[in-house]
N, C-alpha and C. Protein backbone atom coordinates (compact mmCIF):
# COMPACT_ATOMS: atom_id res chain seq x y z
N UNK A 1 -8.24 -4.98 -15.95
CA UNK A 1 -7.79 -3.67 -15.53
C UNK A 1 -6.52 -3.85 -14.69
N UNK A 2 -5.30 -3.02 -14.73
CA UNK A 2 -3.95 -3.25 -14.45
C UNK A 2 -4.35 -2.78 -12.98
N UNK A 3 -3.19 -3.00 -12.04
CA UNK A 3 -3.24 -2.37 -10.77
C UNK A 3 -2.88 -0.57 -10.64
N UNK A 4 -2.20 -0.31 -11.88
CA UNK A 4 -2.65 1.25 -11.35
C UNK A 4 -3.49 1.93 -11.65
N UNK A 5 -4.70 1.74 -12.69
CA UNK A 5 -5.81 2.05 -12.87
C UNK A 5 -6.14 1.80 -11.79
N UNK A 6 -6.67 0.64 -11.57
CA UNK A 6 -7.38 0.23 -9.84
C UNK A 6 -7.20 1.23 -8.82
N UNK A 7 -5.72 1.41 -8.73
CA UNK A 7 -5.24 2.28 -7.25
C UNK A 7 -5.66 3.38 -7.79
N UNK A 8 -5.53 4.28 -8.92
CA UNK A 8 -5.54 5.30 -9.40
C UNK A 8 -6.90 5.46 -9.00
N UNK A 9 -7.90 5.17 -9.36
CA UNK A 9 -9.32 5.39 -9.14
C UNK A 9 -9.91 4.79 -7.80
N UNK A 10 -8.84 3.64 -7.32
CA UNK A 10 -9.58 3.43 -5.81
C UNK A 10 -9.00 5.56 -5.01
N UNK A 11 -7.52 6.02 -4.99
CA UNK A 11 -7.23 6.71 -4.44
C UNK A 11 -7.98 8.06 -5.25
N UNK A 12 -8.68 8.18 -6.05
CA UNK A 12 -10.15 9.45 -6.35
C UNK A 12 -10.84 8.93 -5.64
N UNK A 13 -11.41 7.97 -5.27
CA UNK A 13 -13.06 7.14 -4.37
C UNK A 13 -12.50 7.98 -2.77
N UNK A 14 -11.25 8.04 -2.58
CA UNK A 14 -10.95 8.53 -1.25
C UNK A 14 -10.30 9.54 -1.47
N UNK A 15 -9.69 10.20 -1.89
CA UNK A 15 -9.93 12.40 -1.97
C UNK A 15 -11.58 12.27 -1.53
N UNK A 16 -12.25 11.78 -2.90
CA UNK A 16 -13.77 12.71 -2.60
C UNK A 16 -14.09 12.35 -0.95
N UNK A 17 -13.78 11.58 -0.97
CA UNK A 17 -14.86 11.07 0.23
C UNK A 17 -13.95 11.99 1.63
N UNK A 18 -12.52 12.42 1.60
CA UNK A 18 -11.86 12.99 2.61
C UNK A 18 -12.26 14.39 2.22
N UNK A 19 -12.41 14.55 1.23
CA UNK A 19 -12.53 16.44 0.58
C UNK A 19 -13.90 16.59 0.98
N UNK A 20 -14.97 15.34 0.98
CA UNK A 20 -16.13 16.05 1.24
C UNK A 20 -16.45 16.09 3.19
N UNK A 21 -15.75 14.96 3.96
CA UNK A 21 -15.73 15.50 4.89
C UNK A 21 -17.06 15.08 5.37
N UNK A 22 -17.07 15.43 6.73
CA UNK A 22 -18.51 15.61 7.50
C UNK A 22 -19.35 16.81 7.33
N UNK A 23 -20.70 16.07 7.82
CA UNK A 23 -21.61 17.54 7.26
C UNK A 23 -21.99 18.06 8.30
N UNK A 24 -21.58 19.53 8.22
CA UNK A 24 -21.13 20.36 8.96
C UNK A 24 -22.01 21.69 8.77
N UNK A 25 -22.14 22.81 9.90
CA UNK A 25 -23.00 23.30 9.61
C UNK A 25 -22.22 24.60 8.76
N UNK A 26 -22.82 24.72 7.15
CA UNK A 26 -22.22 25.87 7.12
C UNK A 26 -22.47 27.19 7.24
N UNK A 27 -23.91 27.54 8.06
CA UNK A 27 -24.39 28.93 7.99
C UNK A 27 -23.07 29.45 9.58
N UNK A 28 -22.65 28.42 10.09
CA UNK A 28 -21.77 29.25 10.96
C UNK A 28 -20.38 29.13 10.16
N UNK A 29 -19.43 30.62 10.81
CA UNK A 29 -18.14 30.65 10.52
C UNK A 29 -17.26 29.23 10.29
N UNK A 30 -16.41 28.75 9.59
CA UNK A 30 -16.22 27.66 9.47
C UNK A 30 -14.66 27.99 8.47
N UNK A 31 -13.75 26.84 9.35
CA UNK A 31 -12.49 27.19 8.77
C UNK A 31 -11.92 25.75 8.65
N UNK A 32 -11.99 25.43 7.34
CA UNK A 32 -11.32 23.68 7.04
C UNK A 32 -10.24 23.55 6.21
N UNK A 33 -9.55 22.69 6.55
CA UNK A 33 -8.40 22.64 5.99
C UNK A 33 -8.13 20.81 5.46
N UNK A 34 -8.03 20.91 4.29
CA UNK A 34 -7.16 18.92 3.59
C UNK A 34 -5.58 18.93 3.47
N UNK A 35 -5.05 17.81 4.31
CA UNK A 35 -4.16 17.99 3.43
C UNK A 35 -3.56 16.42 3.65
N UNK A 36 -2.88 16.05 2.06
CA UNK A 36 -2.57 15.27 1.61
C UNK A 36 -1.28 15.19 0.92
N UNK A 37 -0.36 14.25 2.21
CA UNK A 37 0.63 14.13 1.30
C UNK A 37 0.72 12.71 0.44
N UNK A 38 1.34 12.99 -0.03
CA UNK A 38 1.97 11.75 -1.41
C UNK A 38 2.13 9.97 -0.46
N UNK A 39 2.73 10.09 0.53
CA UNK A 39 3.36 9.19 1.11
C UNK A 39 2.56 8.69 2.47
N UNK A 40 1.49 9.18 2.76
CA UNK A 40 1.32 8.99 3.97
C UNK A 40 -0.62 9.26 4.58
N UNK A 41 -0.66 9.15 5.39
CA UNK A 41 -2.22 9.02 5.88
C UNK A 41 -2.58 10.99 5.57
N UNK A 42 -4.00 11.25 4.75
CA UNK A 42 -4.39 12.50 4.89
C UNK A 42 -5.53 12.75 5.64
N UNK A 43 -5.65 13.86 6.12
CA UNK A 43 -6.74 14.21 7.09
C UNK A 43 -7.47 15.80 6.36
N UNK A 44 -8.99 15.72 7.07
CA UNK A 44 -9.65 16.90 5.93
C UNK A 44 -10.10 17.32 7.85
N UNK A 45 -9.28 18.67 8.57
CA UNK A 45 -10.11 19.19 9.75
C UNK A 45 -10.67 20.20 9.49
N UNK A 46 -12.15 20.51 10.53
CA UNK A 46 -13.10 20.99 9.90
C UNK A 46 -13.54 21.55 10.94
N UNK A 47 -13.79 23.15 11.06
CA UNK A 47 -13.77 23.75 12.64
C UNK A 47 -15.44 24.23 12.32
N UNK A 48 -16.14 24.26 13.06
CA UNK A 48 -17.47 25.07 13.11
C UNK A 48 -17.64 25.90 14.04
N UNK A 49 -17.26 27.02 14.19
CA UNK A 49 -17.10 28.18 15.09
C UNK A 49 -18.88 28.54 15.54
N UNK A 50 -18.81 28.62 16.57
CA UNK A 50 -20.38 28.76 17.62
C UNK A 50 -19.50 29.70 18.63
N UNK A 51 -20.91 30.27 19.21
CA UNK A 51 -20.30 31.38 20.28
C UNK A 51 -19.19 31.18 21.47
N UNK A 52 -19.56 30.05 21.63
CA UNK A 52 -18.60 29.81 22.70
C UNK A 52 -17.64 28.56 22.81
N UNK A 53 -18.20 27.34 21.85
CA UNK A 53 -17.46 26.44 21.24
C UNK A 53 -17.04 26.47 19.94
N UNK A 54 -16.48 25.28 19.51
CA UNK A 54 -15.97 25.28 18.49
C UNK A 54 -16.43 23.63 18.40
N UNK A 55 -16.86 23.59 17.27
CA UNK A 55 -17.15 22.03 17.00
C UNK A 55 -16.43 21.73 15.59
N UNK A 56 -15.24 20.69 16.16
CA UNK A 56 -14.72 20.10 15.29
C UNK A 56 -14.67 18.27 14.48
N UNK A 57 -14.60 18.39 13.43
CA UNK A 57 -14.97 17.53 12.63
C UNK A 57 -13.11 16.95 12.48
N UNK A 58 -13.06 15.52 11.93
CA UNK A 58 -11.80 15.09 11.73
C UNK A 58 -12.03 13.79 10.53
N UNK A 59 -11.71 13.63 9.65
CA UNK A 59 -12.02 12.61 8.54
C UNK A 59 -10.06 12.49 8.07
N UNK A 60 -10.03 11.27 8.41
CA UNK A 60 -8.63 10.87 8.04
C UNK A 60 -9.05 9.51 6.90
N UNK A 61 -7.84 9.63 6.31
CA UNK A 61 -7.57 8.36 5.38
C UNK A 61 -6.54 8.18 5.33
N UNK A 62 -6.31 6.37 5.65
CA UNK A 62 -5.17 5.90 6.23
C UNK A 62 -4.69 5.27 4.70
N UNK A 63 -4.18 6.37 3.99
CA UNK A 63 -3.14 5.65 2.35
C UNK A 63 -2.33 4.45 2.62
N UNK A 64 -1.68 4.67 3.58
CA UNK A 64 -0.66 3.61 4.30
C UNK A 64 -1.45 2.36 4.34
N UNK A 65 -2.86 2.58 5.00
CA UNK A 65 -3.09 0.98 5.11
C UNK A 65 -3.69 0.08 3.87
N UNK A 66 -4.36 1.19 2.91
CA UNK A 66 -5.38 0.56 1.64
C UNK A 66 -3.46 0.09 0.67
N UNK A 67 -2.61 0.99 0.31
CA UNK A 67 -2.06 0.98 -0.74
C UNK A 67 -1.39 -1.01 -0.81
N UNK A 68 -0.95 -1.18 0.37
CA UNK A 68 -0.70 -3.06 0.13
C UNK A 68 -1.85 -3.64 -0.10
N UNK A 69 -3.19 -3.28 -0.58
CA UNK A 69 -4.29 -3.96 -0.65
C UNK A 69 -4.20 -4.12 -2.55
N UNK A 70 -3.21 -3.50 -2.85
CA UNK A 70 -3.17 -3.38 -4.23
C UNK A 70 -2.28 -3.35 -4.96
N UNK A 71 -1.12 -3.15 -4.03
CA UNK A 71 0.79 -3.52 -4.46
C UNK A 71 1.30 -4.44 -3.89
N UNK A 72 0.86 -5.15 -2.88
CA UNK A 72 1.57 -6.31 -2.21
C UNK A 72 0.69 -7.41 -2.63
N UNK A 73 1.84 -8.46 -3.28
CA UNK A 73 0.90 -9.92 -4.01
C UNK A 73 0.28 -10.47 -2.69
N UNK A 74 0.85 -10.63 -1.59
CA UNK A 74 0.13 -11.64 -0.80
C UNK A 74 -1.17 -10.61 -0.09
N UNK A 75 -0.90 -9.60 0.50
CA UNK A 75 -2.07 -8.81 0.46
C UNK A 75 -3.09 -8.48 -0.55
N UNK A 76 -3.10 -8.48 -1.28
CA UNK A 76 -3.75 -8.12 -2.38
C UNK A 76 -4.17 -9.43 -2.85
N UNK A 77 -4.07 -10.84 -2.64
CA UNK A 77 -4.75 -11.79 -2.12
C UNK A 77 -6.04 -11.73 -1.61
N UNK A 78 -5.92 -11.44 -0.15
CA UNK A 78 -6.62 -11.38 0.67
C UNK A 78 -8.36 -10.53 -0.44
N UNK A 79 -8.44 -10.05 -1.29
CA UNK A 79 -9.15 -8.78 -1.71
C UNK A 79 -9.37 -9.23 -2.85
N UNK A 80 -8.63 -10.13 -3.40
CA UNK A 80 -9.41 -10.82 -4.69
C UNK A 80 -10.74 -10.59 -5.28
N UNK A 81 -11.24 -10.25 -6.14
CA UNK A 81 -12.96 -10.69 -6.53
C UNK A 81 -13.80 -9.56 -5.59
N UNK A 82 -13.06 -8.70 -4.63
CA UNK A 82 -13.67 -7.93 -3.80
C UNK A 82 -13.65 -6.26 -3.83
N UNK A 83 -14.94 -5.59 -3.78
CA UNK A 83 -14.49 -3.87 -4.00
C UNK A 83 -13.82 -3.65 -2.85
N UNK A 84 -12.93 -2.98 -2.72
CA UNK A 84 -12.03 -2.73 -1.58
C UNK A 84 -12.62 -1.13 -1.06
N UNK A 85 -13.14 -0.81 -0.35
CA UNK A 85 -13.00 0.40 0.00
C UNK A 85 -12.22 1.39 0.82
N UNK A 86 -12.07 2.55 0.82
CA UNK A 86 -11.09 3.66 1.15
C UNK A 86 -11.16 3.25 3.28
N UNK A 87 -10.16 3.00 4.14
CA UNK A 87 -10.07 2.99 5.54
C UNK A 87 -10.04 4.14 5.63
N UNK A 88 -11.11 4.60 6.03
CA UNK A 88 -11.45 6.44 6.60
C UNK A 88 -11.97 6.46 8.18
N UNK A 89 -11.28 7.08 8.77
CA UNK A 89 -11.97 7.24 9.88
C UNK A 89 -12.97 8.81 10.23
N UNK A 90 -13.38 8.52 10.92
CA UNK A 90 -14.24 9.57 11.25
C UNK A 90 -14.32 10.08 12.54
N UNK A 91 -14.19 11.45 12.86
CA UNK A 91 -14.06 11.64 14.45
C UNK A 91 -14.25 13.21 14.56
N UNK A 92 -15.19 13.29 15.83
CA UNK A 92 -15.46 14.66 16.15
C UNK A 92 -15.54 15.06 17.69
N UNK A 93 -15.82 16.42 17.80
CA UNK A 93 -15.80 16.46 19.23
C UNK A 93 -15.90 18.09 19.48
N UNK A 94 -16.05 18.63 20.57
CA UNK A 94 -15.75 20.07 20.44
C UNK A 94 -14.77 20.56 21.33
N UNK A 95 -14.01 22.18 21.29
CA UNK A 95 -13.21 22.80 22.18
C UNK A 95 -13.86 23.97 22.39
N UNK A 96 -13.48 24.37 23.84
CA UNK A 96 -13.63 25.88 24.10
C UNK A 96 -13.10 27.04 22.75
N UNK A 97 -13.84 27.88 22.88
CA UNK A 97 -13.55 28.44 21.58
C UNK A 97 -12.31 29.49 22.19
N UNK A 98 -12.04 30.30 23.41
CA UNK A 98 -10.94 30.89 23.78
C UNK A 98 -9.52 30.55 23.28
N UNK A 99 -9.89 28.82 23.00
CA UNK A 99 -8.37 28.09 22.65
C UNK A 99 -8.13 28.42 21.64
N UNK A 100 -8.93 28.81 20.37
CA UNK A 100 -8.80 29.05 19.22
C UNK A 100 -8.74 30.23 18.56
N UNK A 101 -8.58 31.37 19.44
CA UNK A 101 -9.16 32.61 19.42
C UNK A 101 -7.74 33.02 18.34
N UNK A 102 -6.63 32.69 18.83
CA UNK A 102 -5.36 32.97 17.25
C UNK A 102 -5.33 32.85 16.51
N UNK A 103 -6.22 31.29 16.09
CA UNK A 103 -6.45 30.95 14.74
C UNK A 103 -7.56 31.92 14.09
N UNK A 104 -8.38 32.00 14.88
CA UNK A 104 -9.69 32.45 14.34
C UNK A 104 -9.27 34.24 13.81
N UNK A 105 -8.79 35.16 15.03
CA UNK A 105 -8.28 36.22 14.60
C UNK A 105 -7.59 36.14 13.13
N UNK A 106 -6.12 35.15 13.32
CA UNK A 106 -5.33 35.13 12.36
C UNK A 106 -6.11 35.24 10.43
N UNK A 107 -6.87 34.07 10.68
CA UNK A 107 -7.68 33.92 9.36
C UNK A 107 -8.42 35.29 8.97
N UNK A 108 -9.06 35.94 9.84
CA UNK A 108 -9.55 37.03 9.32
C UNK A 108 -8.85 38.24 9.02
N UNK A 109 -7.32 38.11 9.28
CA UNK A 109 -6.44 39.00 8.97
C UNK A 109 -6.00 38.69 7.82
N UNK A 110 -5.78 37.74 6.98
CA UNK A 110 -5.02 36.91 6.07
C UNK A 110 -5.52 37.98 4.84
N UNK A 111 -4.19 38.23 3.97
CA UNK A 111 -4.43 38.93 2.74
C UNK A 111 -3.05 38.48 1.55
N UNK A 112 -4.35 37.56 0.91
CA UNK A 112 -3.37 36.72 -0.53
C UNK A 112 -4.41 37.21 -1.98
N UNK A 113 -3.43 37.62 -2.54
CA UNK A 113 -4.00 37.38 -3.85
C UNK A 113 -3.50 36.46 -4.87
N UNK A 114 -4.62 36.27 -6.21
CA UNK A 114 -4.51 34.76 -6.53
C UNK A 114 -3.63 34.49 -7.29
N UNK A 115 -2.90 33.99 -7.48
CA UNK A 115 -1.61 33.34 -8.52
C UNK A 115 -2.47 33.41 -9.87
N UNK A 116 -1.64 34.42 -10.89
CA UNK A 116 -1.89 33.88 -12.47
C UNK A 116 -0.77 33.16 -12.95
N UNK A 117 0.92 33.71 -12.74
CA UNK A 117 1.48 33.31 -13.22
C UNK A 117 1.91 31.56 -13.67
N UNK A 118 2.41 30.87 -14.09
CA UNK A 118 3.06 29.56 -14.03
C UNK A 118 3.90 29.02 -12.74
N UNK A 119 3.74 28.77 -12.10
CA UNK A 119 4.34 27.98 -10.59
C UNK A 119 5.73 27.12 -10.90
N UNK A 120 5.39 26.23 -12.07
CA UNK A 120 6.31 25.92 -12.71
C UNK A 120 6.66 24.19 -12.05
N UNK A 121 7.09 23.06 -12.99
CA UNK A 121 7.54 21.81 -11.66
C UNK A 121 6.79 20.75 -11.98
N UNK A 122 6.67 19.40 -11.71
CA UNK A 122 5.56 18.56 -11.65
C UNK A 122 5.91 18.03 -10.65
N UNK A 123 4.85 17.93 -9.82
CA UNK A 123 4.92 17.52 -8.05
C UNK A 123 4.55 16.10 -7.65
N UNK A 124 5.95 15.58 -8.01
CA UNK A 124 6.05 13.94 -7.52
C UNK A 124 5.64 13.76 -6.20
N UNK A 125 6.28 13.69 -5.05
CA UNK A 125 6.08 13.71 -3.89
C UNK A 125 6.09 14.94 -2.97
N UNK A 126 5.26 15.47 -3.14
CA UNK A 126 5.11 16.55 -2.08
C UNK A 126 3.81 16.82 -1.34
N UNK A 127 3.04 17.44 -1.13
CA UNK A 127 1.63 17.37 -0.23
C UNK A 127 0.74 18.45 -0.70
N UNK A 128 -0.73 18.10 -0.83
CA UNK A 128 -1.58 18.70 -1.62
C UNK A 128 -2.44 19.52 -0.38
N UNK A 129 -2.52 20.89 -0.58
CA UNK A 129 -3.48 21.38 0.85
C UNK A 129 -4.56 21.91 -0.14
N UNK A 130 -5.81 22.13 1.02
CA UNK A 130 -6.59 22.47 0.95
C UNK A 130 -7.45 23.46 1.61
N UNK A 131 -7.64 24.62 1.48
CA UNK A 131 -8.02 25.30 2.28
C UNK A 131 -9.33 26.20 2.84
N UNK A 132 -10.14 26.26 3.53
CA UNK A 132 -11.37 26.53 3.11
C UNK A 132 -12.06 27.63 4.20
N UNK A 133 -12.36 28.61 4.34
CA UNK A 133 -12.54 29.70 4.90
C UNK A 133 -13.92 30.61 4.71
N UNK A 134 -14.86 30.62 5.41
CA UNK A 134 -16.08 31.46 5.59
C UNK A 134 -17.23 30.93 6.09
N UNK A 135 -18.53 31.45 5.59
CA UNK A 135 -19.65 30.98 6.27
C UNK A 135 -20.86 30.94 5.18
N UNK A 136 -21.56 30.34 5.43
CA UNK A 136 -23.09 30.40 4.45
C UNK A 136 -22.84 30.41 3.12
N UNK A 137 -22.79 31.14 1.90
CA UNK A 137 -22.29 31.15 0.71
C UNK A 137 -21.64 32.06 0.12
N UNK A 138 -20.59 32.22 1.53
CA UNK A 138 -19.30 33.52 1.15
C UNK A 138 -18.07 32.28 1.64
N UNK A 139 -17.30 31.83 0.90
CA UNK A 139 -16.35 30.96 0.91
C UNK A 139 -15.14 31.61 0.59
N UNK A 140 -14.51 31.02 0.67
CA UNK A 140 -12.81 31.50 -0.01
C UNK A 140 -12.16 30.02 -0.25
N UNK A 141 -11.71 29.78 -1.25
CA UNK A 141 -10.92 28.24 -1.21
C UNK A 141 -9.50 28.36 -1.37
N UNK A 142 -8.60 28.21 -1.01
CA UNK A 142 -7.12 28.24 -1.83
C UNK A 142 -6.37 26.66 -1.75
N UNK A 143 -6.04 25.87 -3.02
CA UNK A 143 -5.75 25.20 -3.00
C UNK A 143 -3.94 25.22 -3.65
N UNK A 144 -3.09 24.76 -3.02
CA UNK A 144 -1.45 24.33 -3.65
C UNK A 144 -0.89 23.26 -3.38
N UNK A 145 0.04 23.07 -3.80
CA UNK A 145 1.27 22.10 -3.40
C UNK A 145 2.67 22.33 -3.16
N UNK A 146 2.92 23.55 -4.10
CA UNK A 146 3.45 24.75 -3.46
C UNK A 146 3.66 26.09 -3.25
N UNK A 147 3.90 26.63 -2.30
CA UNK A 147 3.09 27.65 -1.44
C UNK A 147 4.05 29.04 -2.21
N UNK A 148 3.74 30.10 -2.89
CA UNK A 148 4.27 31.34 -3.28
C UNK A 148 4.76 31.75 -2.48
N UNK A 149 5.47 32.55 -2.32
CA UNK A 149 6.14 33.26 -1.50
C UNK A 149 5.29 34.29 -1.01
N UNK A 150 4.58 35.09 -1.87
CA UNK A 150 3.84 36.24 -1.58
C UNK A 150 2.49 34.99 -0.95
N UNK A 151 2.30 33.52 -0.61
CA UNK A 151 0.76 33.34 0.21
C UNK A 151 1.26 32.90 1.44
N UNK A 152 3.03 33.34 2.14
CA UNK A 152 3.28 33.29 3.55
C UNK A 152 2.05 33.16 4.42
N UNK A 153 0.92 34.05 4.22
CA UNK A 153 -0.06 33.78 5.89
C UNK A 153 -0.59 32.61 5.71
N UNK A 154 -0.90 31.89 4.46
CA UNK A 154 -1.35 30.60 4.22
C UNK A 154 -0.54 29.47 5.29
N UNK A 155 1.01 29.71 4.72
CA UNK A 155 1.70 28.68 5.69
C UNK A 155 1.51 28.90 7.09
N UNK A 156 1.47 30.33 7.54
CA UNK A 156 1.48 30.59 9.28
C UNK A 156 -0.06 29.71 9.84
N UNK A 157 -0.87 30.03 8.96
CA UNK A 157 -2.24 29.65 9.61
C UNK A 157 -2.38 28.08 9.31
N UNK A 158 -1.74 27.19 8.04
CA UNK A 158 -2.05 26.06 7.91
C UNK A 158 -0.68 25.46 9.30
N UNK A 159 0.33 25.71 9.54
CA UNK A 159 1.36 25.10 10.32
C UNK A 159 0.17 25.34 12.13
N UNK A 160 -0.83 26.57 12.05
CA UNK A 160 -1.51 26.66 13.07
C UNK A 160 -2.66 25.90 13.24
N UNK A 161 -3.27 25.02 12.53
CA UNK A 161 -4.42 24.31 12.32
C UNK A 161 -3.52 23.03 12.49
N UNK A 162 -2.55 22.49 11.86
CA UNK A 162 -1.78 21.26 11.70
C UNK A 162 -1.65 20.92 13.43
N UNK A 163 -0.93 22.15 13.92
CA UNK A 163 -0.81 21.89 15.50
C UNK A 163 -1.89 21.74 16.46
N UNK A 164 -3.13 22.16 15.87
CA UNK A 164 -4.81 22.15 16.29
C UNK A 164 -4.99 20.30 16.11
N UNK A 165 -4.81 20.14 15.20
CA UNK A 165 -4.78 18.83 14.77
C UNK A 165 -4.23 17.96 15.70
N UNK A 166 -2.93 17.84 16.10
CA UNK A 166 -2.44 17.34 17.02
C UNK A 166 -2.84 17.23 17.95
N UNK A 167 -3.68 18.32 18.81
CA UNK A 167 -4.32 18.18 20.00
C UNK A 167 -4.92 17.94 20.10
N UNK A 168 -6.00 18.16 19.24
CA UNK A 168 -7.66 17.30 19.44
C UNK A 168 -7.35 16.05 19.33
């Protein structure tokens, strides 16, 4: 088997495992977001809204560190004869929920409807989001790479979770 089969299917073994995330409760409000760019480490954050906290979930995968495990000869050494698995970290913790009270408003204001047309493009390097919104078995998903013009609140609220990200 060549090395981009390998990478190709080692980097599906890690989407699923970042897309599925920690298990989280979903009978409460719950607002998660993936996103993955082409070039660089992706993270899947994962908010669980409670009355007065917010318990957040964080599952990163470091692309940067697996991809020389499988393009660099002398690294890729090291791994010989061996299943290599996806460097994911895992991390949680909670915030006051007051801190979040923009995001949380914002999302329940949000009004997109769904793309039929052709988008058009094949998306070499650009970043794959993921988006995930509700509670119990009323969901909403919206997934792109790039964003319509008419799903603007998508970008306001994902650029507002990205900066959530940062702080926790």
């Amino acid at each position: 088997m060549d090395n981009s089969k390998k990478w190709f299917d080692f980097m599906n073994e890690a989407q699923t495992s970042l897309l599925l995330g920690q298990n989280i409760d979903r009978y409460k409000p719950n607002i998660q977001i993936a996103i993955e760019p082409s070039f660089d480490s992706s993270f899947h954050l994962q908010l669980e809204i409670n009355e007065k906290i917010v318990k957040w979930y964080r599952t990163t995968w470091f692309r940067l560190v697996d991809a020389p495990k499988f393009y660099d000869p002398l690294e890729s050494l090291k791994y010989l004869g061996q299943t290599i698995k996806p460097t994911i970290k895992y991390e949680s913790g909670t915030t006051d929920k007051n801190g979040l009270n923009d995001i949380i408003d914002f999302a329940k204001t949000i009004s997109v409807k769904p793309r039929l047309d052709k988008c058009g493009g094949i998306i070499l390097d650009g970043i794959s989001y993921t988006l995930n919104i509700g509670v119990e078995s009323t969901q909403t998903t919206f997934k792109w790479h790039y964003l319509p013009n008419e799903w603007t609140d998508l970008q306001k609220l994902t650029a507002m979770l990205e900066e959530l990200n940062k702080k926790l």
